[in-house]
Protein backbone atom coordinates (compact mmCIF):
# COMPACT_ATOMS: atom_id res chain seq x y z
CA UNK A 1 6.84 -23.14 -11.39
CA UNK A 2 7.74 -20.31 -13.48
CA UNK A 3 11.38 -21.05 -15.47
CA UNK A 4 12.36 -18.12 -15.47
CA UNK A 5 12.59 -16.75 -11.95
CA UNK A 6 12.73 -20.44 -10.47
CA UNK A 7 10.36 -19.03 -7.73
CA UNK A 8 6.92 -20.88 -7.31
CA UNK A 9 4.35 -18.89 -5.42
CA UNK A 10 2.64 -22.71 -4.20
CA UNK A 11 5.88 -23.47 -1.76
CA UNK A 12 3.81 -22.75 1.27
CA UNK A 13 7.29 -23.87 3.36
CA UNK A 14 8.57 -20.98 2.74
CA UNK A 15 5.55 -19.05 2.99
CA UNK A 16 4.79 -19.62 6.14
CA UNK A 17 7.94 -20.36 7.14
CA UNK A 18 7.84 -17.86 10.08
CA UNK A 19 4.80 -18.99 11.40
CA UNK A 20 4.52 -22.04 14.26
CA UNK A 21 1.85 -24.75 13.99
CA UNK A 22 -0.33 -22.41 16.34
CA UNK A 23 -0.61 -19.34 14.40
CA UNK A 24 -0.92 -21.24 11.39
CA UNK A 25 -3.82 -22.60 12.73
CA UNK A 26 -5.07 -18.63 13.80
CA UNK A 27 -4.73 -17.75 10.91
CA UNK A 28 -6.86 -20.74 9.20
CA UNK A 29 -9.45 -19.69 11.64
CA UNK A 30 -8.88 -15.95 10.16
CA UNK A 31 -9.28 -16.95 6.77
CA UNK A 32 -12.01 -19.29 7.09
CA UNK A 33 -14.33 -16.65 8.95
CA UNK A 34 -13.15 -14.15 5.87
CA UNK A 35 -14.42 -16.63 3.34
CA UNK A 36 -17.93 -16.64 4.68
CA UNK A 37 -19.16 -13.46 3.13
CA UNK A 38 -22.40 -12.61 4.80
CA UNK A 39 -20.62 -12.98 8.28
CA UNK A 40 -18.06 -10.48 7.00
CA UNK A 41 -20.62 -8.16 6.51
CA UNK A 42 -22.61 -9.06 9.60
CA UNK A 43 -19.81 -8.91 11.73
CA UNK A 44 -18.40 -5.79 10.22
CA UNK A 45 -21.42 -3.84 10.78
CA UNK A 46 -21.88 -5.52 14.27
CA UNK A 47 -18.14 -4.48 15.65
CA UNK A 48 -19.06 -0.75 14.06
CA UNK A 49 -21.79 -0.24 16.01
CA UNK A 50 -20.40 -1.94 19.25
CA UNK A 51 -17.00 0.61 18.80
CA UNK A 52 -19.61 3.63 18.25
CA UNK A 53 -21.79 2.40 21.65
CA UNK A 54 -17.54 2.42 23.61
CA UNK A 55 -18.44 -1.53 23.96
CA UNK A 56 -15.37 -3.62 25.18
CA UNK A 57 -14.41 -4.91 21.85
CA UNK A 58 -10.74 -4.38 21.80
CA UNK A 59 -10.13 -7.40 24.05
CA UNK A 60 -11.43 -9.52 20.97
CA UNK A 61 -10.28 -7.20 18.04
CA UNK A 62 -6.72 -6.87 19.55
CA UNK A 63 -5.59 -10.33 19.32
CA UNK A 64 -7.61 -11.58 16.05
CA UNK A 65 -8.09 -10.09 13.53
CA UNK A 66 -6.26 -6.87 14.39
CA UNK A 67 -3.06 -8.45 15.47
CA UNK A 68 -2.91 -10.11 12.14
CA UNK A 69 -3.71 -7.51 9.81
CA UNK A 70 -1.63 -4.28 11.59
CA UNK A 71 1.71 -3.87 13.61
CA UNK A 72 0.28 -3.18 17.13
CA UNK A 73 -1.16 0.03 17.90
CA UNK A 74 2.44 2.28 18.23
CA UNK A 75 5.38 2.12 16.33
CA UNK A 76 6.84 0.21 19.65
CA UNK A 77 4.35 -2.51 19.30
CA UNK A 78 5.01 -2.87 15.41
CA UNK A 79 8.94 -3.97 16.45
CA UNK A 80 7.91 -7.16 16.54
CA UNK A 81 6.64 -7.53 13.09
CA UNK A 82 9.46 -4.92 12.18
CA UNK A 83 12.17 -7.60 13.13
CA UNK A 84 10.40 -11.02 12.37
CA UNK A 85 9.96 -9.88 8.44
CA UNK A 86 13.24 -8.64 8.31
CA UNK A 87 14.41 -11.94 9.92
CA UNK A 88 13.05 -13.32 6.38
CA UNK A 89 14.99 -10.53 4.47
CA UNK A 90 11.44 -8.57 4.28
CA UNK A 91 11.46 -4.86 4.63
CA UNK A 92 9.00 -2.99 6.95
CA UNK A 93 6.50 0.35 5.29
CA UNK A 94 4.96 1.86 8.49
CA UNK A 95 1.78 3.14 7.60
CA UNK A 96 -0.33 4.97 10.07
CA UNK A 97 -3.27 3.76 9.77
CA UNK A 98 -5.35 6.72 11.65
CA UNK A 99 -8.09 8.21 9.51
CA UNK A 100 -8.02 11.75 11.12
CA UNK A 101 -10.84 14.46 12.65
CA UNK A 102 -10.57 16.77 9.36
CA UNK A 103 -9.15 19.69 11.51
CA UNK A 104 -5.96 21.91 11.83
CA UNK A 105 -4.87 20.31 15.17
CA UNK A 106 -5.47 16.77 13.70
CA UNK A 107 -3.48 17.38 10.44
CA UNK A 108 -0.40 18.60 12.91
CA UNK A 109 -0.77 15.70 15.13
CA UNK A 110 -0.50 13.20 11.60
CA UNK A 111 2.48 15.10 10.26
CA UNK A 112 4.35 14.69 14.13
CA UNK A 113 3.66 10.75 14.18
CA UNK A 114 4.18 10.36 10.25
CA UNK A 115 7.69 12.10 11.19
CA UNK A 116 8.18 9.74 13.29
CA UNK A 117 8.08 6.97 11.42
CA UNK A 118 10.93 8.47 9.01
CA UNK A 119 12.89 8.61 11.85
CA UNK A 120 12.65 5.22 12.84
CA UNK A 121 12.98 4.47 9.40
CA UNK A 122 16.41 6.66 9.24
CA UNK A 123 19.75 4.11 8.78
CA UNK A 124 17.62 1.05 9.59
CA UNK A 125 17.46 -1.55 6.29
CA UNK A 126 14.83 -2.75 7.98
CA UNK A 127 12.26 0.15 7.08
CA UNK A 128 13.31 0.94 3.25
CA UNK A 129 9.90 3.34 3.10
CA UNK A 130 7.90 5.83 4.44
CA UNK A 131 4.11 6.57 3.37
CA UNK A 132 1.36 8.78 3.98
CA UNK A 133 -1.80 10.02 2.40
CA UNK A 134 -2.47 13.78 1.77
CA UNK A 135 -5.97 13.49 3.41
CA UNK A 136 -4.06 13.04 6.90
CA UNK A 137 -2.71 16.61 5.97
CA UNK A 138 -5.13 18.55 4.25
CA UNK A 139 -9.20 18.61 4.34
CA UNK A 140 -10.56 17.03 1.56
CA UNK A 141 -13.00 19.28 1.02
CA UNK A 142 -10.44 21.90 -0.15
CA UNK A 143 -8.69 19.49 -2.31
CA UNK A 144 -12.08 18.63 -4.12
CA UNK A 145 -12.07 22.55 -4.15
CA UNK A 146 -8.80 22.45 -6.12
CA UNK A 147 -9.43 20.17 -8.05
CA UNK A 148 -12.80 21.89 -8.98
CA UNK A 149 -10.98 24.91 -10.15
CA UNK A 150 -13.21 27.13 -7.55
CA UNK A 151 -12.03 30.09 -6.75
CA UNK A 152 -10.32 29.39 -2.96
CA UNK A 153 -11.57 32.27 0.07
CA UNK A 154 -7.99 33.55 1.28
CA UNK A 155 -8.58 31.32 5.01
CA UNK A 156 -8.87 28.17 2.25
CA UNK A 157 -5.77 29.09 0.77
CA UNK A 158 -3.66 29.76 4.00
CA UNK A 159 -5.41 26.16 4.63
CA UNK A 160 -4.21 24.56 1.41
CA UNK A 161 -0.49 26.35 2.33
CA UNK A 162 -0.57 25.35 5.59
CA UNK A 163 -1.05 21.65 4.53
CA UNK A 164 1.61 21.74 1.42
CA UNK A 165 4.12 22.73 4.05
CA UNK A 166 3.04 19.62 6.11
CA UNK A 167 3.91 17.51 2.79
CA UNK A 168 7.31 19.86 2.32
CA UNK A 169 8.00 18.95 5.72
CA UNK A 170 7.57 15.25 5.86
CA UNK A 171 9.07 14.85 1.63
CA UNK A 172 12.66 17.25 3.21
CA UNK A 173 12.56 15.32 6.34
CA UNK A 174 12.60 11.88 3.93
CA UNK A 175 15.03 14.12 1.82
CA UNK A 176 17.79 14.76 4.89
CA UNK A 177 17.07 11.10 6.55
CA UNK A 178 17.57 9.61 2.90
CA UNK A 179 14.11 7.46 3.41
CA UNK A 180 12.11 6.89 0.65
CA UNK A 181 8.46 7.88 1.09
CA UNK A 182 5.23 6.70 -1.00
CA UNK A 183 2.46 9.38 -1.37
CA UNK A 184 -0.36 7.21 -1.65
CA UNK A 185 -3.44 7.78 -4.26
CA UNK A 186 -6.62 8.64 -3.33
CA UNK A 187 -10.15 9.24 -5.17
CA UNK A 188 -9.92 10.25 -8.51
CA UNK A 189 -11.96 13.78 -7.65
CA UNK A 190 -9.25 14.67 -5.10
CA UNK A 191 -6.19 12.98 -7.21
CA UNK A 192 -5.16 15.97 -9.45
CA UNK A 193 -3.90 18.18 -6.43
CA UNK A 194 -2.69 15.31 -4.71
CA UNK A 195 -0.79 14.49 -7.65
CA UNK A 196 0.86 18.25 -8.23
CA UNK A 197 2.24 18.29 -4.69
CA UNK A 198 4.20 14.79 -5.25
CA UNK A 199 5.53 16.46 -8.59
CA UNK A 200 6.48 19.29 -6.36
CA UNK A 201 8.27 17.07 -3.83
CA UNK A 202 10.03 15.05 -6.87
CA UNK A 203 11.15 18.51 -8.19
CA UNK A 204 12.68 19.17 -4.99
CA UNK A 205 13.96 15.77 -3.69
CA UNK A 206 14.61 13.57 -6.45
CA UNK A 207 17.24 15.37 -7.76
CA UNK A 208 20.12 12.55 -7.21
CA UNK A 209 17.60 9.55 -7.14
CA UNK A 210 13.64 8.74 -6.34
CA UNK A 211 13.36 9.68 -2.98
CA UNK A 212 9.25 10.75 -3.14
CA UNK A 213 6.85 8.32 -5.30
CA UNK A 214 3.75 8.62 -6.64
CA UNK A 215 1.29 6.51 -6.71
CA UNK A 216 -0.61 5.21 -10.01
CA UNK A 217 -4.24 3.34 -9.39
CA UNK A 218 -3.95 1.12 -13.04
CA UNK A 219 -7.71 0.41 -12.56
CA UNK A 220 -7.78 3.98 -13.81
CA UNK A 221 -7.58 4.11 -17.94
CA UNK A 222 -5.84 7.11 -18.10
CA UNK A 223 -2.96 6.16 -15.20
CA UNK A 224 -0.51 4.85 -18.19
CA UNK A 225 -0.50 7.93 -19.95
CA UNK A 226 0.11 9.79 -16.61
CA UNK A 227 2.87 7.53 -15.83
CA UNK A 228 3.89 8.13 -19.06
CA UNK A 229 3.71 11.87 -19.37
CA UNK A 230 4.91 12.43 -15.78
CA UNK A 231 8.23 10.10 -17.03
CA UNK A 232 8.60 13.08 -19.62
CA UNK A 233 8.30 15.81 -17.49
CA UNK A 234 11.25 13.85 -15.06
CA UNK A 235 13.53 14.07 -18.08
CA UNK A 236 12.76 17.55 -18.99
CA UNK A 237 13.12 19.10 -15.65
CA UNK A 238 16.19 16.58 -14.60
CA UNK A 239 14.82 14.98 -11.55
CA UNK A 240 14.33 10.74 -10.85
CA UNK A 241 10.24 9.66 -11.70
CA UNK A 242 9.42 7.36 -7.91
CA UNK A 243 6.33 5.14 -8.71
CA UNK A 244 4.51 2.84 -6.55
CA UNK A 245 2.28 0.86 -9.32
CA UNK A 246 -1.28 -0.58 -7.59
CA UNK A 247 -4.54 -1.82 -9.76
CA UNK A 248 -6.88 0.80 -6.96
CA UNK A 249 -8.77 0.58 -3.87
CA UNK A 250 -11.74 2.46 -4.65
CA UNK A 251 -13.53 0.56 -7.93
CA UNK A 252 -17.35 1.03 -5.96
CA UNK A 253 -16.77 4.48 -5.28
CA UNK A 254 -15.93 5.50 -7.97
CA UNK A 255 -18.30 4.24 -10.09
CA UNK A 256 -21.37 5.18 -8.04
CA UNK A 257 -20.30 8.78 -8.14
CA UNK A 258 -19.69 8.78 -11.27
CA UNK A 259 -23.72 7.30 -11.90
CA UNK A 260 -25.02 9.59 -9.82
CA UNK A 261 -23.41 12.76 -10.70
CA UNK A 262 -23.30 11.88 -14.41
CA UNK A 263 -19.40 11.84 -16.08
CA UNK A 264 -17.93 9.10 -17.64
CA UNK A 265 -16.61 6.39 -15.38
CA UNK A 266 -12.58 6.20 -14.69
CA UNK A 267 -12.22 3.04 -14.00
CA UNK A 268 -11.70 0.15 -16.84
CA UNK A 269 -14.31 -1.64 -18.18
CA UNK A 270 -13.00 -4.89 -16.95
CA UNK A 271 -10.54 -6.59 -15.01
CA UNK A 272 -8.23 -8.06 -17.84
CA UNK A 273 -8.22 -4.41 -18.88
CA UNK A 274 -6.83 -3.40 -15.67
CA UNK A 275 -4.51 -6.53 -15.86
CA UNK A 276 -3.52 -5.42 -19.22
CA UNK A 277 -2.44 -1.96 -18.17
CA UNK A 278 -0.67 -2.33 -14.96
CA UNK A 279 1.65 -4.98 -17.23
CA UNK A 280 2.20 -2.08 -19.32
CA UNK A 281 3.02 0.31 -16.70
CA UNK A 282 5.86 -2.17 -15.20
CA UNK A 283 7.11 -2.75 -18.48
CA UNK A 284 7.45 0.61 -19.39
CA UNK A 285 9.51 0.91 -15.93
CA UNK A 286 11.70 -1.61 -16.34
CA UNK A 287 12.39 -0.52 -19.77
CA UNK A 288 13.16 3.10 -18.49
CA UNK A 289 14.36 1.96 -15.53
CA UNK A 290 17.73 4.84 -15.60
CA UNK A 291 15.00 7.39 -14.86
CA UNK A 292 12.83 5.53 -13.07
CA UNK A 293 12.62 3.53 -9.56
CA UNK A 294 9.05 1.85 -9.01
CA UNK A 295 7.43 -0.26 -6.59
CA UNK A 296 5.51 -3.62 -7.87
CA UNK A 297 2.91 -3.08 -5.67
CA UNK A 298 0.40 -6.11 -5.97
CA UNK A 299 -1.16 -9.10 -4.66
CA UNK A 300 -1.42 -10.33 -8.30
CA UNK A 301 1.16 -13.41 -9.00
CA UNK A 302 0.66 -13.04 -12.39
CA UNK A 303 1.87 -9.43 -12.47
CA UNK A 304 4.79 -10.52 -10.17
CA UNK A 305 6.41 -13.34 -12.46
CA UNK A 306 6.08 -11.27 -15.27
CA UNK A 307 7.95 -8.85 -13.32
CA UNK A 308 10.40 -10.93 -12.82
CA UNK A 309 11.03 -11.80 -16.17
CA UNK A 310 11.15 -8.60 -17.45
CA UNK A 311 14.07 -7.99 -14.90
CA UNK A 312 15.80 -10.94 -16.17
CA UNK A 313 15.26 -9.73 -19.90
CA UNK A 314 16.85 -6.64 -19.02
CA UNK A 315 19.96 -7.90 -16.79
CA UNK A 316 18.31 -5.95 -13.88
CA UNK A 317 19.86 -7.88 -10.62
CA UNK A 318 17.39 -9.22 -8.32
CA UNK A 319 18.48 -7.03 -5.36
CA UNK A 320 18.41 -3.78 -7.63
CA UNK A 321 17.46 -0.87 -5.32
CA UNK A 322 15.61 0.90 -7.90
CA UNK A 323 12.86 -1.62 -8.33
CA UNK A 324 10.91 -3.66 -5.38
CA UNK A 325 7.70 -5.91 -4.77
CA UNK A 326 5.32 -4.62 -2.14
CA UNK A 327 2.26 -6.82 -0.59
CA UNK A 328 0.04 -5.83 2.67
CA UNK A 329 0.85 -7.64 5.83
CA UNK A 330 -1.18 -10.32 7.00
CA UNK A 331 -2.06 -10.90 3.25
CA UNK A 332 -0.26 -13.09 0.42
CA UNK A 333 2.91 -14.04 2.00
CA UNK A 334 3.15 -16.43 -0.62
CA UNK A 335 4.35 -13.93 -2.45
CA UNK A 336 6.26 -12.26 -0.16
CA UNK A 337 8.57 -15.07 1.59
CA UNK A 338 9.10 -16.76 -1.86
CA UNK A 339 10.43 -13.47 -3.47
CA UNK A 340 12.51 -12.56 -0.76
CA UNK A 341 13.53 -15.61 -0.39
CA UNK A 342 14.95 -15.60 -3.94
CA UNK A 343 16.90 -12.63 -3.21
CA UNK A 344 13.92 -9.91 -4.72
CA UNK A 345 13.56 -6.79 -2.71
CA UNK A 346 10.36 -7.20 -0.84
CA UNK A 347 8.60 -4.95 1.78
CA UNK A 348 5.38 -5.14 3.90
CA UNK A 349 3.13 -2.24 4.46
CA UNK A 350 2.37 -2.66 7.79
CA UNK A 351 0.01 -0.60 9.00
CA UNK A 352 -0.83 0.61 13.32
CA UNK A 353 -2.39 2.88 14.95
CA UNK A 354 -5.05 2.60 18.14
CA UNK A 355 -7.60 -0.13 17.85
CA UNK A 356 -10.70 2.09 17.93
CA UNK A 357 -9.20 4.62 15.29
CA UNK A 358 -7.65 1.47 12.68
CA UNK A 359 -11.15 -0.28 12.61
CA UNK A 360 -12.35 1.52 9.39
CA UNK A 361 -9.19 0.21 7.79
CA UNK A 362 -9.86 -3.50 9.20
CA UNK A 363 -13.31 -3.68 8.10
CA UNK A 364 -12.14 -2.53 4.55
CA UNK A 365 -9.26 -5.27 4.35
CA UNK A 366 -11.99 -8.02 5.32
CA UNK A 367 -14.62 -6.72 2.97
CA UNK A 368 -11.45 -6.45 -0.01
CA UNK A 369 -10.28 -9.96 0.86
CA UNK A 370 -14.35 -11.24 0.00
CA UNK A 371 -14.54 -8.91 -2.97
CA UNK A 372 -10.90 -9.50 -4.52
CA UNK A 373 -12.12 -12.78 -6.51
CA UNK A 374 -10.83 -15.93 -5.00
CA UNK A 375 -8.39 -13.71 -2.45
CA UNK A 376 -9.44 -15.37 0.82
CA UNK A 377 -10.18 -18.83 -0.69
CA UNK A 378 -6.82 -18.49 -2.03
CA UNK A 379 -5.15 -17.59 1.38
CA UNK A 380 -7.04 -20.20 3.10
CA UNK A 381 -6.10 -23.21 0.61
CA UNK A 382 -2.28 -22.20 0.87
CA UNK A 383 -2.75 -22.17 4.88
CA UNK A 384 -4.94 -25.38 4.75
CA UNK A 385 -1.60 -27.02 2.77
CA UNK A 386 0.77 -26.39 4.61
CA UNK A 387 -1.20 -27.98 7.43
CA UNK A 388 -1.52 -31.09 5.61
CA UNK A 389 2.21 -30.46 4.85
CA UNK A 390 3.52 -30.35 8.37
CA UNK A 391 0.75 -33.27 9.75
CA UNK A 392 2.33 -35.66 7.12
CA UNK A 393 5.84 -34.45 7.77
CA UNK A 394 5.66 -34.78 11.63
């Protein structure tokens, strides 16, 4: 137990807390299937093919490992999970989970359902964020294009206008509904335009306080000196810096690109170096925290109880809208329940969308659970005591 906060990530009471004997036991069932890594990558590849082949999967998917993971497959369905975390004083990030066709009519159809969710998020404490991805909005190939520095044919750039005004759009709509909104990061080859829109949207929006964040992938080694000089340009040009702080989601990407095409790696050499940096970057946001609201967004306890120190060090209060912990759902509500529970601001991403179109995401949350080191055996020795808790209790 940490002395400082008084919060101990082990108290699997409060953990799971929400959850009766039976889907404690689902979820051991989850966990324990998640642990066994071959038959994560068996199964993954099996329930690909059998979605490709328009199989009846969904009756199985649906209530396992989907229903566990995501909302349901609207924003209706997700008011379940909606109200049960905020039962537990847990906000709500709908994320639509939909990886798009790559086409004009799909990027409109994003932006209308991504609209929706800041509406549902508008006046209801319940939802404290909105978040989408520029790839839902704009083809990737024109943002590696950008980023390239080629020289854009004038369709491509009525393309790449057409999809900032989707961002405008969705940013002023956030703006006028006063709903905060993460843009979240992508691939490093794609980041740099990604990146100049959100600084575009701060410009605009975060005049009074953060309203648009950016996201910063600390696996990165250059993502503290971002943070840093984007903090700088904040001041200068008198708007509020929104961060959403993550350690990355696309390490084996990354790397094999950079092999095969030949420039230097971005990622860190190592783990502890990533470690080492993201505990930079939330220091240097609590410490500038007047210009700055940021999002603790991690499944990393370590990272959260320093966090929480460095809020006590600094007299922030616990409840202090300017700074919040963020964890997926379905994954580490040890974290979660305990820090809401101690009166932290905590939300969920919680992502939906049709079965068929959210499996890519699934499959990538089962395969991260096996790679994260120790993530799944840690999730199923919490769930496995608190089962041993409530037998000896009863």
């Amino acid at each position: 137990m940490n002395p400082v906060s008084n919060v101990s990530f082990d108290n699997t009471a409060v953990a799971f807390s929400s959850k009766s004997d039976t889907e404690l036991y689902k979820m051991y069932l989850l966990f324990k299937t998640m642990n066994n890594n071959m038959l994560v990558k068996f199964g993954g590849k099996l329930l690909n093919t059998a979605i490709n082949l328009h199989l009846p999967v969904k009756f199985i998917i649906k209530p396992t490992v989907f229903s566990h993971f995501c909302g349901g497959e609207t924003i209706e369905e997700s008011e379940r999970a909606i109200k049960e975390l905020s039962t537990y004083n847990i906000g709500t990030i709908l994320d639509y989970s939909v990886e798009g066709e790559g086409n004009e009519k799909s990027f409109d159809a994003t932006m209308n359902e991504l609209l929706r969710t800041v509406e549902k998020a508008r006046g209801n404490k319940a939802i404290p964020f909105s978040v989408f991805k520029v790839t839902g909005l704009i083809d990737v190939k024109l943002l590696e294009k950008v980023q390239a520095g080629t020289t854009l044919t004038a369709a491509e750039k009525t393309a790449f206008e057409r999809g900032r005004e989707r961002v405008n759009t969705i940013c002023k709509r956030c703006y006028e509904a006063d709903v905060r909104v993460f843009v979240d990061a992508e691939e490093s080859w794609i980041q740099e335009p990604i990146d100049n829109l959100t600084y575009e949207m701060m410009e605009l929006y975060n005049k009074e306080k953060a309203i648009v964040y950016n996201t910063y992938q600390l696996y990165r080694h250059d993502r503290l000196a971002v943070l840093k000089r984007d903090y700088e340009n904040a001041m200068a040009k008198n708007y509020y810096l929104g961060g959403k702080l993550v350690r990355g989601a696309y390490m084996e990407k990354e790397a094999k690109r950079a092999a095969e095409i030949g420039y230097s790696n971005p990622i860190n050499p190592s783990k502890q170096a990533t470690d080492d940096l993201f505990n930079k970057a939330l220091q240097f946001c609590v410490e500038n925290i007047d210009r700055i609201a940021f999002c603790n967004g991690t499944h990393n306890e370590a990272s959260c109880y320093l966090l929480m120190e460095l809020m006590d060090k600094h007299n922030i209060a616990r409840n202090d809208e300017r700074v919040y912990f963020a964890q997926l759902f379905g994954m580490s509500d040890n974290l979660s329940y305990n820090l809401a529970n101690a009166g932290y601001n905590v939300a969920k991403y919680v992502p939906y969308g049709p079965v068929r179109e959210v499996m890519p995401y699934l499959l990538r949350r089962a395969n991260e659970n096996t790679a994260i080191a120790g993530q799944s055996s840690r999730e199923f020795t919490l769930i496995n005591k608190e089962m041993q808790r409530r037998k000896a209790a009863k």
